[in-house]
N, C-alpha and C. Protein backbone atom coordinates (compact mmCIF):
# COMPACT_ATOMS: atom_id res chain seq x y z
N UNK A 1 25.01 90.51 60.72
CA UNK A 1 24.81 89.86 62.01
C UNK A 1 26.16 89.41 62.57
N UNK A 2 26.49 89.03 63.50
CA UNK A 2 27.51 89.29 64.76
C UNK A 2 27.63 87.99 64.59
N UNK A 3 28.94 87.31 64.78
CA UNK A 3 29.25 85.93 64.85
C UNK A 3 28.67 85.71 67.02
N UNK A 4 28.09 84.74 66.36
CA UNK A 4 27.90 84.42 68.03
C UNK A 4 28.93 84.53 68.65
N UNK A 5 30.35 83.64 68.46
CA UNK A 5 31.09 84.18 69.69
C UNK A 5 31.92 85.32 69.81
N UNK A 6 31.21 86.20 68.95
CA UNK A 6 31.63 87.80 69.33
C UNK A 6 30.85 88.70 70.21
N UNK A 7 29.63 87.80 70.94
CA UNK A 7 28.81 88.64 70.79
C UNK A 7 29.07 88.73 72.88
N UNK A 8 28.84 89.73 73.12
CA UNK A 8 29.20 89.96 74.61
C UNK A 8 28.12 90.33 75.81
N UNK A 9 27.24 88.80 76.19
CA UNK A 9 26.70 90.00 77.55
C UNK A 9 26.47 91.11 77.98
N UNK A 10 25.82 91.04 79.03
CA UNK A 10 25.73 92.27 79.99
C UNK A 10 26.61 91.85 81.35
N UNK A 11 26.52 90.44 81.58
CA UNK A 11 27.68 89.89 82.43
C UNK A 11 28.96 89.98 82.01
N UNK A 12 29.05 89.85 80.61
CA UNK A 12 30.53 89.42 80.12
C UNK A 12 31.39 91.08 80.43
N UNK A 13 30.06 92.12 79.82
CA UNK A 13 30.37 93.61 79.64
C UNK A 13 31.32 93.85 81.09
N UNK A 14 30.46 93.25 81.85
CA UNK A 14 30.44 93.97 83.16
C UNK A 14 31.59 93.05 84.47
N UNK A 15 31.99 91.96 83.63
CA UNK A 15 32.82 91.28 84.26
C UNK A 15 34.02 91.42 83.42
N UNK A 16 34.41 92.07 82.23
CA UNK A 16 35.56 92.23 81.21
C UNK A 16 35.58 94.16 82.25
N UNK A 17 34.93 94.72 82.14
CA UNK A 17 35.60 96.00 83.05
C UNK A 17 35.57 96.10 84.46
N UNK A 18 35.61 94.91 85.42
CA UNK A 18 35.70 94.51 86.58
C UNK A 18 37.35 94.71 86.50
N UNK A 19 37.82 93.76 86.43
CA UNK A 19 39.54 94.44 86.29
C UNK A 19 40.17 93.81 87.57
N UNK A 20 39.87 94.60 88.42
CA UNK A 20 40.20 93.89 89.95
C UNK A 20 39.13 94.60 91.10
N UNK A 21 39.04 94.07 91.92
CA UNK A 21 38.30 94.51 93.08
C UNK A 21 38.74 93.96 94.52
N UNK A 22 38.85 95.17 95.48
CA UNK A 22 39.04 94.80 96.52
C UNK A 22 40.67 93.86 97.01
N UNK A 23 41.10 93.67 96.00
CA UNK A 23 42.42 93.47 96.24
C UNK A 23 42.79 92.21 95.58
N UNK A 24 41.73 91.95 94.95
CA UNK A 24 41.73 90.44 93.99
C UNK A 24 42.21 91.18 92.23
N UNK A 25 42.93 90.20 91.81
CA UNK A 25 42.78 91.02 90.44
C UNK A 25 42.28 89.69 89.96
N UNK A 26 41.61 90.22 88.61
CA UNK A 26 41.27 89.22 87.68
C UNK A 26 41.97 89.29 86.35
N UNK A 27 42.45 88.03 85.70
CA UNK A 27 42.78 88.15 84.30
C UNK A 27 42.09 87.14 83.76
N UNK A 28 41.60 87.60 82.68
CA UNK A 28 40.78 87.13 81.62
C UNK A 28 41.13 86.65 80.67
N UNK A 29 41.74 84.84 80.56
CA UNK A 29 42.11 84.44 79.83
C UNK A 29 41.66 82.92 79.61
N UNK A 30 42.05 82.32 78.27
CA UNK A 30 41.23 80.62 77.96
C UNK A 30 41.58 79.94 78.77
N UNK A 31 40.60 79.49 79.19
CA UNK A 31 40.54 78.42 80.37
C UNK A 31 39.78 77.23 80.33
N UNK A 32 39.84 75.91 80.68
CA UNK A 32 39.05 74.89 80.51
C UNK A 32 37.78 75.01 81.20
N UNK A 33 38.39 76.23 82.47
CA UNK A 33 37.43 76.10 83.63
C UNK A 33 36.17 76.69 82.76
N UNK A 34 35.88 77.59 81.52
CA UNK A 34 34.84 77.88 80.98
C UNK A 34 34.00 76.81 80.26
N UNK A 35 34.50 75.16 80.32
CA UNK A 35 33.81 74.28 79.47
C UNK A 35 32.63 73.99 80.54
N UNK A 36 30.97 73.78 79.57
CA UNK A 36 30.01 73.54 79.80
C UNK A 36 29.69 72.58 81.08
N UNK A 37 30.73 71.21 81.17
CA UNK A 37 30.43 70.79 81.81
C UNK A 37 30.93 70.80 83.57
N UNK A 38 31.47 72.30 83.48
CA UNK A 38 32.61 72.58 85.02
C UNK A 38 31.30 72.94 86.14
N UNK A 39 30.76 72.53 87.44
CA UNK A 39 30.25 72.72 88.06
C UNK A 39 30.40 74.14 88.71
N UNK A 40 29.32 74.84 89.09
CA UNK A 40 28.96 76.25 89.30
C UNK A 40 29.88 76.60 90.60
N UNK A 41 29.81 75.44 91.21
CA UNK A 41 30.60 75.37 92.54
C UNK A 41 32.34 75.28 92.32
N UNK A 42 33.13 74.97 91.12
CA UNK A 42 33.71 74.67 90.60
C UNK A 42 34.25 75.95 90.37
N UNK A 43 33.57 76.68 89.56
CA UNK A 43 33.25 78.13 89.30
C UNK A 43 33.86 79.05 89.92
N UNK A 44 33.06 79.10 90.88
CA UNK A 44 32.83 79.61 92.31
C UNK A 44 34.52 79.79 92.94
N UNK A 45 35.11 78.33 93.09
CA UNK A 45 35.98 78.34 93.85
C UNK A 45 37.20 78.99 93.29
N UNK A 46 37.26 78.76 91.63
CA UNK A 46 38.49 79.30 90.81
C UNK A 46 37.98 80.85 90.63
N UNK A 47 36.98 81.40 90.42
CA UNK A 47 36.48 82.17 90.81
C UNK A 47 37.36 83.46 92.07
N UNK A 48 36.82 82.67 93.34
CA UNK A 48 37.35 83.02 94.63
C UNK A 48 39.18 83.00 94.68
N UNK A 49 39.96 82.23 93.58
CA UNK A 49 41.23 82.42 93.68
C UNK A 49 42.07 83.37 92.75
N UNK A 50 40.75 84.25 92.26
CA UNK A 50 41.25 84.87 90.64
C UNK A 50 41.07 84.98 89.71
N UNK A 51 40.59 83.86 89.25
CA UNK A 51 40.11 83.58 88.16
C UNK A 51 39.37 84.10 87.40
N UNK A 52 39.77 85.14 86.65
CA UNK A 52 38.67 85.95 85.80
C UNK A 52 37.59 85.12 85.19
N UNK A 53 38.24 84.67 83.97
CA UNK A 53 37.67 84.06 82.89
C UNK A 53 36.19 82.60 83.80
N UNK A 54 36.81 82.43 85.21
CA UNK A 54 35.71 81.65 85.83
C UNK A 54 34.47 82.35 86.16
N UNK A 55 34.97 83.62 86.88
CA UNK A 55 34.48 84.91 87.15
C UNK A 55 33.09 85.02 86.15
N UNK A 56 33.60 85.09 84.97
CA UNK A 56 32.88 85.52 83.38
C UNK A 56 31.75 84.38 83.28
N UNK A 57 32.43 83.26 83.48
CA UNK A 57 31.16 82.37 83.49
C UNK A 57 30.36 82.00 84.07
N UNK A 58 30.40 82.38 85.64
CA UNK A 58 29.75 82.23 86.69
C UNK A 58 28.54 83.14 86.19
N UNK A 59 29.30 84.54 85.75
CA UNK A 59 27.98 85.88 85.47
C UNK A 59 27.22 85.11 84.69
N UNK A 60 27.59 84.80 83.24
CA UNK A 60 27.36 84.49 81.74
C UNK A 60 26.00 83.36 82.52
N UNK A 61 26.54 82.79 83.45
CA UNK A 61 25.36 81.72 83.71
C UNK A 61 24.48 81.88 84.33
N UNK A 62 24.37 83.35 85.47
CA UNK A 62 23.83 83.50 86.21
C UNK A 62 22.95 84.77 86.47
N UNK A 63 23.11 85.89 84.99
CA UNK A 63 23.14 86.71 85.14
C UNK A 63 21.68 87.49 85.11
N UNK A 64 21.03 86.43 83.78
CA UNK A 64 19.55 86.95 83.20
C UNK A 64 18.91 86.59 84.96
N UNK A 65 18.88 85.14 85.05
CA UNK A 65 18.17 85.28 86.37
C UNK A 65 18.25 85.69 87.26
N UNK A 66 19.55 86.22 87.88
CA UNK A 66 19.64 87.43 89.04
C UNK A 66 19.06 88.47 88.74
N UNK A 67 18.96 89.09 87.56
CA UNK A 67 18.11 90.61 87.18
C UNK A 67 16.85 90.12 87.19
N UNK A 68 16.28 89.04 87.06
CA UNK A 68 14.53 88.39 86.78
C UNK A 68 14.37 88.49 88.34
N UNK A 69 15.21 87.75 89.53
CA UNK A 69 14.92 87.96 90.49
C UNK A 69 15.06 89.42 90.88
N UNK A 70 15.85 90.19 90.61
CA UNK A 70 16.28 91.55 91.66
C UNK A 70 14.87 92.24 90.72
N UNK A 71 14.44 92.11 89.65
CA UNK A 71 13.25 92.56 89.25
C UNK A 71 12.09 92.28 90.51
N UNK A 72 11.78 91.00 90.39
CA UNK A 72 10.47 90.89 91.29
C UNK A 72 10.62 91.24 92.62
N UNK A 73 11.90 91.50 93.32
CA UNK A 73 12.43 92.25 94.98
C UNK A 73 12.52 93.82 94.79
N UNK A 74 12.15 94.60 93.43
CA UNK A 74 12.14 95.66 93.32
C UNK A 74 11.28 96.30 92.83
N UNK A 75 10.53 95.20 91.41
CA UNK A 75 9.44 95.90 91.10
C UNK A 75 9.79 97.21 89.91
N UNK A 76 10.76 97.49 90.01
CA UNK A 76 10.95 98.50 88.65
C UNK A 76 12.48 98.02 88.09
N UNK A 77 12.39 98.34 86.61
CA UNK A 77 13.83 98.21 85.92
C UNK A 77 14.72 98.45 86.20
N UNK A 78 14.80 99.90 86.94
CA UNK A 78 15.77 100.44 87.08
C UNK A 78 16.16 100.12 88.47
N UNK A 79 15.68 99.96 89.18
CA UNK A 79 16.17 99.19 90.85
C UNK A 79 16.52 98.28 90.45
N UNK A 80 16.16 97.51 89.75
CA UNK A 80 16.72 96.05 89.56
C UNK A 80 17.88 96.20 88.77
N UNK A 81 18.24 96.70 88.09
CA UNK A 81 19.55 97.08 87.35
C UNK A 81 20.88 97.53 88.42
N UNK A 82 20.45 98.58 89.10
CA UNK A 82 21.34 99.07 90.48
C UNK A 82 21.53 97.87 91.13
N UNK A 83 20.38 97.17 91.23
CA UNK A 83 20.71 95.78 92.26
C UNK A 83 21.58 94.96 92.24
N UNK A 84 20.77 94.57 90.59
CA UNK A 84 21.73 93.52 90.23
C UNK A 84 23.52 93.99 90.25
N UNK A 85 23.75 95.30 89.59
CA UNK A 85 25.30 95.93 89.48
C UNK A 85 25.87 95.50 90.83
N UNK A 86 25.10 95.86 92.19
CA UNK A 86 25.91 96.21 93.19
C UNK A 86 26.34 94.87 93.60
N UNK A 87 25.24 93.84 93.45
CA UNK A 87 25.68 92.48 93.75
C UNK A 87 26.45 91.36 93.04
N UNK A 88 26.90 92.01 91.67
CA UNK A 88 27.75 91.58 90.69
C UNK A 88 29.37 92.15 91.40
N UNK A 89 29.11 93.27 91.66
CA UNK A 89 30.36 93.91 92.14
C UNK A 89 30.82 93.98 93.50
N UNK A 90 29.92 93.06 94.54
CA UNK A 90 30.54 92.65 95.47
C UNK A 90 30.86 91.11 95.35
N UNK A 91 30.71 90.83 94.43
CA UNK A 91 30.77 88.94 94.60
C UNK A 91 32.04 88.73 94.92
N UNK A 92 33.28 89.45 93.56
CA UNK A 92 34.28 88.86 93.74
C UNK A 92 34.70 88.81 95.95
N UNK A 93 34.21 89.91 96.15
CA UNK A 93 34.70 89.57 98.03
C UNK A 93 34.03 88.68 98.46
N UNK A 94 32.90 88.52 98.09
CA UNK A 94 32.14 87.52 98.54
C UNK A 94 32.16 86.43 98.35
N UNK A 95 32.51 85.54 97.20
CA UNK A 95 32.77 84.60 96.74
C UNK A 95 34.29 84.02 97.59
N UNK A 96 35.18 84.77 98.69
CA UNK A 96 35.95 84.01 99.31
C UNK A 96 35.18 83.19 100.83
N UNK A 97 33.80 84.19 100.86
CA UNK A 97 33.31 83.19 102.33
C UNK A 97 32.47 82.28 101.58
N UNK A 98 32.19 82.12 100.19
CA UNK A 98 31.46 80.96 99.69
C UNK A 98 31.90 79.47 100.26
N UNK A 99 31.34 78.65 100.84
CA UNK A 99 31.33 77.21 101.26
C UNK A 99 30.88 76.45 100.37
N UNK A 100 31.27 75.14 99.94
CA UNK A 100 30.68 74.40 99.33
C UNK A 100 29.59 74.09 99.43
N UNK A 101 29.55 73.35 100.83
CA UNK A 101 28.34 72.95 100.99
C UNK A 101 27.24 73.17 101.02
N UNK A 102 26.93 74.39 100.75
CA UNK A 102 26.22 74.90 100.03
C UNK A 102 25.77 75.15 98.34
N UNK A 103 24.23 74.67 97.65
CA UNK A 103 24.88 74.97 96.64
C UNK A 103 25.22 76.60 95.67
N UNK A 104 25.80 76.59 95.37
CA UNK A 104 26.05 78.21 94.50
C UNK A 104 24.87 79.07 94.23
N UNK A 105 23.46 78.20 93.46
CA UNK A 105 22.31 79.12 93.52
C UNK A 105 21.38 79.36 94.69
N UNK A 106 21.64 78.76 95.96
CA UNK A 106 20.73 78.99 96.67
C UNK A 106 21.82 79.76 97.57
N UNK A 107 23.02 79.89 97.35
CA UNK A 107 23.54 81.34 98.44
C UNK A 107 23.85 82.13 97.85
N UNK A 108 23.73 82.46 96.20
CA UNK A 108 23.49 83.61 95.41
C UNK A 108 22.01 84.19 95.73
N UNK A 109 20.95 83.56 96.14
CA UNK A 109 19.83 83.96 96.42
C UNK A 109 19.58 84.95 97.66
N UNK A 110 20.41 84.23 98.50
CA UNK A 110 20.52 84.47 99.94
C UNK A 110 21.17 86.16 99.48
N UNK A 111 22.51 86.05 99.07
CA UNK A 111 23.25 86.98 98.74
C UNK A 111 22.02 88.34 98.20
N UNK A 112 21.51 87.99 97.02
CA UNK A 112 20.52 88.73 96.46
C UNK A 112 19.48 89.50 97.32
N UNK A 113 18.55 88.68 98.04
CA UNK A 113 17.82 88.87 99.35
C UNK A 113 19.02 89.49 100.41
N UNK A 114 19.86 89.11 100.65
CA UNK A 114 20.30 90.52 101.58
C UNK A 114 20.74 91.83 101.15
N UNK A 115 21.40 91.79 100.12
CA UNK A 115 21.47 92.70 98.96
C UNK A 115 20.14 94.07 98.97
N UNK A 116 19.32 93.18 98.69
CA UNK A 116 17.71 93.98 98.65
C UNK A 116 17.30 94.59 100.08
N UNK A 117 17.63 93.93 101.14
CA UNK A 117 17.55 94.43 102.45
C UNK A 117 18.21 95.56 102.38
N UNK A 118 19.62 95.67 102.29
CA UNK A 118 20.31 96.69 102.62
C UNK A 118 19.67 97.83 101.85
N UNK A 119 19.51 97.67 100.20
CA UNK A 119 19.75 98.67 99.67
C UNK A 119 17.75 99.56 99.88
N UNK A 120 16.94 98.66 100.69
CA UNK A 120 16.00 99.42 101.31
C UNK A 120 16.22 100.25 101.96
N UNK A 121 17.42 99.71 103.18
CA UNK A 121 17.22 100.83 104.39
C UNK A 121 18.40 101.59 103.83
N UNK A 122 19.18 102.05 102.90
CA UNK A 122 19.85 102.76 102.22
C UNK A 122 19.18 103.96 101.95
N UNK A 123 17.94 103.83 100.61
CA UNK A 123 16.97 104.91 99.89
C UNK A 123 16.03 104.91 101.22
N UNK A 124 16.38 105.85 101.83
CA UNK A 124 15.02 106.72 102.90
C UNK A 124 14.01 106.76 102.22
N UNK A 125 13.75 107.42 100.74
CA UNK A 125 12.64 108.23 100.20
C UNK A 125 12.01 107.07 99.36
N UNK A 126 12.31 105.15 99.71
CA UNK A 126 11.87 104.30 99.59
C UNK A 126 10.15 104.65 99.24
N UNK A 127 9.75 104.62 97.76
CA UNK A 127 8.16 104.87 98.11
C UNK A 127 7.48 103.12 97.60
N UNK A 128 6.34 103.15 98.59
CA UNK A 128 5.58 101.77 98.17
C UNK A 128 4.36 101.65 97.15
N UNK A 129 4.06 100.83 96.58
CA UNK A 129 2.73 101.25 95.58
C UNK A 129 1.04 101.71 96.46
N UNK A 130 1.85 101.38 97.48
CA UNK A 130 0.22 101.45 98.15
C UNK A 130 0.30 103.12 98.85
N UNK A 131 1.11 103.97 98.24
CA UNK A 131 0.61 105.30 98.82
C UNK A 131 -0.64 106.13 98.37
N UNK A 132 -0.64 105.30 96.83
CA UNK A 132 -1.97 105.88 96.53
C UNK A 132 -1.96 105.54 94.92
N UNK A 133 -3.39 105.02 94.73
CA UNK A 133 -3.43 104.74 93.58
C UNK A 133 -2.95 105.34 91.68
N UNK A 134 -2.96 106.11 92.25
CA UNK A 134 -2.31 107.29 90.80
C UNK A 134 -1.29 107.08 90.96
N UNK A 135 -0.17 106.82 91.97
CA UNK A 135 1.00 106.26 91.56
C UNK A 135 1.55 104.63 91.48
N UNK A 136 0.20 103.76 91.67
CA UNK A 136 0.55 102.91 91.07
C UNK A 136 -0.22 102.58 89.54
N UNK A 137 -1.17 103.42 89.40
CA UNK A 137 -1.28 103.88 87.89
C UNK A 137 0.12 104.24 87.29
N UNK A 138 0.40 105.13 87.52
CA UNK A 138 1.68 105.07 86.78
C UNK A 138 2.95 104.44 86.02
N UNK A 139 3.52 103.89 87.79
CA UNK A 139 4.22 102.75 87.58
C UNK A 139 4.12 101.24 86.66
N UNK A 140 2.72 101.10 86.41
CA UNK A 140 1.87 99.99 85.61
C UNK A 140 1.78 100.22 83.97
N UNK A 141 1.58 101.83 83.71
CA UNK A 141 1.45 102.33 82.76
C UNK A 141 3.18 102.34 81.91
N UNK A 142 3.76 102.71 83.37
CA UNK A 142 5.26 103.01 82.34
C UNK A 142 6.07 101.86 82.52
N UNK A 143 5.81 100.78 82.60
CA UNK A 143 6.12 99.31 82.73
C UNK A 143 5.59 98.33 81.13
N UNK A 144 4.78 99.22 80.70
CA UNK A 144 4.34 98.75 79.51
C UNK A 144 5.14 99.27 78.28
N UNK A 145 5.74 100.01 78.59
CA UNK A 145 6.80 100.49 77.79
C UNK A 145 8.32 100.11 77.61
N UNK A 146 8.44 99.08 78.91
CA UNK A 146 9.75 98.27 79.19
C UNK A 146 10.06 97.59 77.96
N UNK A 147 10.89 97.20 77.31
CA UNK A 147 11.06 96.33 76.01
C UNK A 147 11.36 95.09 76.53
N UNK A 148 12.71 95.25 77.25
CA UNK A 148 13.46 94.01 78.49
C UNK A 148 12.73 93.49 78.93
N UNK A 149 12.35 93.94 79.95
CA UNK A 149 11.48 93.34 80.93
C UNK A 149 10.18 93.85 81.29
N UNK A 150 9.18 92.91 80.57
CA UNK A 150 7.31 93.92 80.96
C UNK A 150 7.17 93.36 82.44
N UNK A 151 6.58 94.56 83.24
CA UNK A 151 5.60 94.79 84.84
C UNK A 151 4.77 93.95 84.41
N UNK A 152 4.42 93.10 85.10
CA UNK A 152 3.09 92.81 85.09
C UNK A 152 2.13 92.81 86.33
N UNK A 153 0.77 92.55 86.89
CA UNK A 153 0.40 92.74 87.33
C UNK A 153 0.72 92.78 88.96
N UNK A 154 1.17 91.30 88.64
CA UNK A 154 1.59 90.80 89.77
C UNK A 154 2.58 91.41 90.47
N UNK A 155 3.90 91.94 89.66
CA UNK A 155 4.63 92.53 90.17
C UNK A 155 4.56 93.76 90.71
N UNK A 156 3.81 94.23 89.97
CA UNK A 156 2.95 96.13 90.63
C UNK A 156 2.14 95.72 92.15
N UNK A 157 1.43 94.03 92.01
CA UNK A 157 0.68 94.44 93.07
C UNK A 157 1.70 94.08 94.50
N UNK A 158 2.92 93.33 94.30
CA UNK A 158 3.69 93.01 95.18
C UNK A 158 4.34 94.02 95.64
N UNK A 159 4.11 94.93 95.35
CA UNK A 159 4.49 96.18 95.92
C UNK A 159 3.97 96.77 97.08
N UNK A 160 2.25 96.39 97.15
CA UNK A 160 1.91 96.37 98.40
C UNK A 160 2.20 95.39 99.93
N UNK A 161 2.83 94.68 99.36
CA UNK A 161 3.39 93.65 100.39
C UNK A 161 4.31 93.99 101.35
N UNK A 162 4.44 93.43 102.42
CA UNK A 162 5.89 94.22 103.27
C UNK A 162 6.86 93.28 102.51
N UNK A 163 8.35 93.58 103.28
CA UNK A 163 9.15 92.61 102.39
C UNK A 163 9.89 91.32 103.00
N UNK A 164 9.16 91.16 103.94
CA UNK A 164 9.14 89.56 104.15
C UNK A 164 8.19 88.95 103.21
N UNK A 165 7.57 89.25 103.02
CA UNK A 165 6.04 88.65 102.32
C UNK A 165 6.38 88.74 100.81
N UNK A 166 6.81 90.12 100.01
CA UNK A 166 7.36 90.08 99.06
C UNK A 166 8.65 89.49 98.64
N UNK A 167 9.63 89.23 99.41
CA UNK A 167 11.07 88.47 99.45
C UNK A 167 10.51 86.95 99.71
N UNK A 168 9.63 86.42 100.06
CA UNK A 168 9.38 84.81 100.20
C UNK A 168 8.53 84.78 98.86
N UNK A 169 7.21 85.88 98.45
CA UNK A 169 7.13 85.32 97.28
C UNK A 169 7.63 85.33 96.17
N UNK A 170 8.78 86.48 95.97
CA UNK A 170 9.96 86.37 94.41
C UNK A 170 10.23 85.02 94.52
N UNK A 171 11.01 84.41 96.06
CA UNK A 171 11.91 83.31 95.94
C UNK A 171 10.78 81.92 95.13
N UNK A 172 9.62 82.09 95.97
CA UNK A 172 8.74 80.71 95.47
C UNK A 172 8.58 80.76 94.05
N UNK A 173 8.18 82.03 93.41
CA UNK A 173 7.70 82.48 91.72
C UNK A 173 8.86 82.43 91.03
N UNK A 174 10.12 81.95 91.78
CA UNK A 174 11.31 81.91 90.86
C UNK A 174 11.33 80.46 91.02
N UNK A 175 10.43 79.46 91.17
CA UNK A 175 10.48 78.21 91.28
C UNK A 175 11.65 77.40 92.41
N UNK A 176 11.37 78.29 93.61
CA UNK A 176 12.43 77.77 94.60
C UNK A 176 11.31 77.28 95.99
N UNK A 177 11.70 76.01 96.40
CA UNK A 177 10.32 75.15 97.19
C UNK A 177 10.87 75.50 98.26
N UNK A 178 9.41 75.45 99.02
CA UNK A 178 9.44 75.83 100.38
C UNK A 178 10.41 75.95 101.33
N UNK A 179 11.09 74.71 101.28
CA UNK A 179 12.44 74.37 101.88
C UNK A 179 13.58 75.10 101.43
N UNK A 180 13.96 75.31 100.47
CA UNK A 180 14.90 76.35 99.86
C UNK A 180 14.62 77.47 100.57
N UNK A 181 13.51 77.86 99.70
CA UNK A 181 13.03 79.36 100.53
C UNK A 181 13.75 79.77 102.09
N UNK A 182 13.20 78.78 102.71
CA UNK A 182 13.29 78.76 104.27
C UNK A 182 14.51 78.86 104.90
N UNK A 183 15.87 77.76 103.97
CA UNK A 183 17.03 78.07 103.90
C UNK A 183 18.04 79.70 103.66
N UNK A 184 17.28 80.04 102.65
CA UNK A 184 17.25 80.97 102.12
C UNK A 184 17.47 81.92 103.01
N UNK A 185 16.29 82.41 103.55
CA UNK A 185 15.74 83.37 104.41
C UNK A 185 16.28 83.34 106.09
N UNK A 186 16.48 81.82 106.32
CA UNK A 186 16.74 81.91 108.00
C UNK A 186 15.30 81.59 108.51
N UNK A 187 14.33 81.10 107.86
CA UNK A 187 13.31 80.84 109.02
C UNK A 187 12.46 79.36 108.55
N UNK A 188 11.60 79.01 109.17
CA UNK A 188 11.12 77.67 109.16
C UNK A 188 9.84 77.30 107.72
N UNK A 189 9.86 75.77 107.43
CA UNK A 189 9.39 75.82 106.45
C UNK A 189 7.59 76.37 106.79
N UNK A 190 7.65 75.79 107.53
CA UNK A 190 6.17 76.55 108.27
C UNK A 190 6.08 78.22 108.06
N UNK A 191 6.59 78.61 108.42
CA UNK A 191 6.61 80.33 108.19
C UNK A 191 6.67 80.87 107.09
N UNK A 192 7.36 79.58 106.24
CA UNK A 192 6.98 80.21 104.51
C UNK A 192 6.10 80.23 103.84
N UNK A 193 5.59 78.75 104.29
CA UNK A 193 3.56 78.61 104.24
C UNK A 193 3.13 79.60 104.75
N UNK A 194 2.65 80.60 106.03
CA UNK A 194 2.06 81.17 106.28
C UNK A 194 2.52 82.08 105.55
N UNK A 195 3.60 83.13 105.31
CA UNK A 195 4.00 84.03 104.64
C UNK A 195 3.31 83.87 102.74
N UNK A 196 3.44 82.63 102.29
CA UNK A 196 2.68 82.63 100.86
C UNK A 196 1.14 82.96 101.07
N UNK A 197 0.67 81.98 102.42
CA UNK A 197 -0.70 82.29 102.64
C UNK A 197 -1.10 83.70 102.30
N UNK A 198 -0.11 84.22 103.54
CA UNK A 198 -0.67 85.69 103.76
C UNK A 198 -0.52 85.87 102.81
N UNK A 199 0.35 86.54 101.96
CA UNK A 199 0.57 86.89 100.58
C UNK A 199 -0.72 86.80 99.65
N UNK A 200 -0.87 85.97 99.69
CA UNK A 200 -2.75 85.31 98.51
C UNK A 200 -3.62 86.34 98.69
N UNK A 201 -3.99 86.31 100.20
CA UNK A 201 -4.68 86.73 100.72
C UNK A 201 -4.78 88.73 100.26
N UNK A 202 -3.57 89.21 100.60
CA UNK A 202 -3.44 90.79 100.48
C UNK A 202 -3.67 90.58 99.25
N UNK A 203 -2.92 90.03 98.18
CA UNK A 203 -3.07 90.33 96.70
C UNK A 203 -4.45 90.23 96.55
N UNK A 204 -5.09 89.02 97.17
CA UNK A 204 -6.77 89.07 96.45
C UNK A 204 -7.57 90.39 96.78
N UNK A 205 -7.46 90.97 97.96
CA UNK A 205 -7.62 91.94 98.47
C UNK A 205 -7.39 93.25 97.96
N UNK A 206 -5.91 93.09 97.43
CA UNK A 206 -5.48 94.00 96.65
C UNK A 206 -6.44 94.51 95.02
N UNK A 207 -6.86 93.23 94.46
CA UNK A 207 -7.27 93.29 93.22
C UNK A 207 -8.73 94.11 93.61
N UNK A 208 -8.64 93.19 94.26
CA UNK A 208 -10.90 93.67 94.47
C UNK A 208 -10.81 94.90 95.05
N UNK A 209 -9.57 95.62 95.29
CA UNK A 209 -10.22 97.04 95.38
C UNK A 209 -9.66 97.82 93.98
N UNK A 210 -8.98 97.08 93.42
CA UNK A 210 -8.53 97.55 92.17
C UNK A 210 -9.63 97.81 91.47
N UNK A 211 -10.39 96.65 91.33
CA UNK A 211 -11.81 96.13 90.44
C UNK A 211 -13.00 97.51 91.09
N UNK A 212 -12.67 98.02 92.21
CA UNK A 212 -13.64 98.81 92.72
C UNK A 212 -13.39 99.96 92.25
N UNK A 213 -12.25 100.23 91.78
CA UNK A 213 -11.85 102.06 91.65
C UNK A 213 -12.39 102.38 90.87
């Protein structure tokens, strides 16, 4: 067995062959800025000046739950893997329009959710679960075979959702309240209520014709 601190991420992997980007370089070296108690925002900012080794911990801290989220905005492993990569590998640029005042996980969210926008209208051949039931048989079936991360129901059926409706409910099921959400997204806390509403509603809908097939 592997001494724990040998043991390396999928952030660490992927932020140790980052190297430089975009005109930032990073070096990866001991830093205080990696002690437990340095704020994310903290992070963030040494981060935004270079800072590899801040870089490393920002991922290291942030990383399982950005793939848990880019999972439920995608619905399969492997989108969520592309996702998560592409938005790991734009941060370092991104992390120079980071503001404080904001905090770090709720405009990594934001980040994430636009992320997912783009890379929709990117894949044209975008398919939804609701084209027809044998292919969301499928998708359900070969989700059970995930080791990482199991499909579950919920997530197959959020597939029928558009993706306002599916992008407000990842954010809520990732335990982020109404108000966040709303921040999040650009729209009112009211509209996130109706958007969960609706949401209930298609899924129940969704099942009971499941239950009918």
């Amino acid at each position: 067995m592997r001494a724990q601190a040998d043991y390396e991420t999928p952030a660490r992997i992927f932020s140790n062959n980052l190297g430089s980007h975009q005109g930032l370089t990073y070096q990866l070296r001991p830093t205080t800025i990696m002690r437990m108690e340095t704020t994310d925002e903290d992070l963030a900012s040494a981060a935004a000046s270079g800072d590899g080794a801040a870089f490393a911990a920002l991922l290291d801290r942030h990383y399982n739950r950005l793939f848990a989220f880019c999972f439920r905005l995608t619905g399969t492993r492997t989108e969520a893997e592309d996702l998560t990569q592409d938005i790991c590998a734009a941060l370092p640029a991104k992390l120079q329009s980071y503001q404080r005042r904001a905090k770090l996980t709720t405009w990594l969210y934001r980040v994430a959710v636009n992320a997912a926008h783009d890379r929709r209208r990117r894949i044209a051949t975008y398919t939804k679960a609701t084209t027809g039931w044998g292919d969301w048989e499928i998708n359900r079936s070969a989700a059970a075979e995930e080791d990482t991360v199991k499909q579950d129901w919920l997530t197959t059926a959020m597939g029928c959702l558009n993706d306002d409706l599916r992008d407000t409910l990842a954010l809520v099921l990732d335990d982020m309240t109404h108000a966040q959400a709303a921040d999040i997204l650009g729209v009112s806390e009211g509209t996130i209520s109706w958007r969960i509403s609706e949401a209930k509603k298609r899924l129940k809908d969704f099942k009971a014709k499941e239950d009918m097939a």
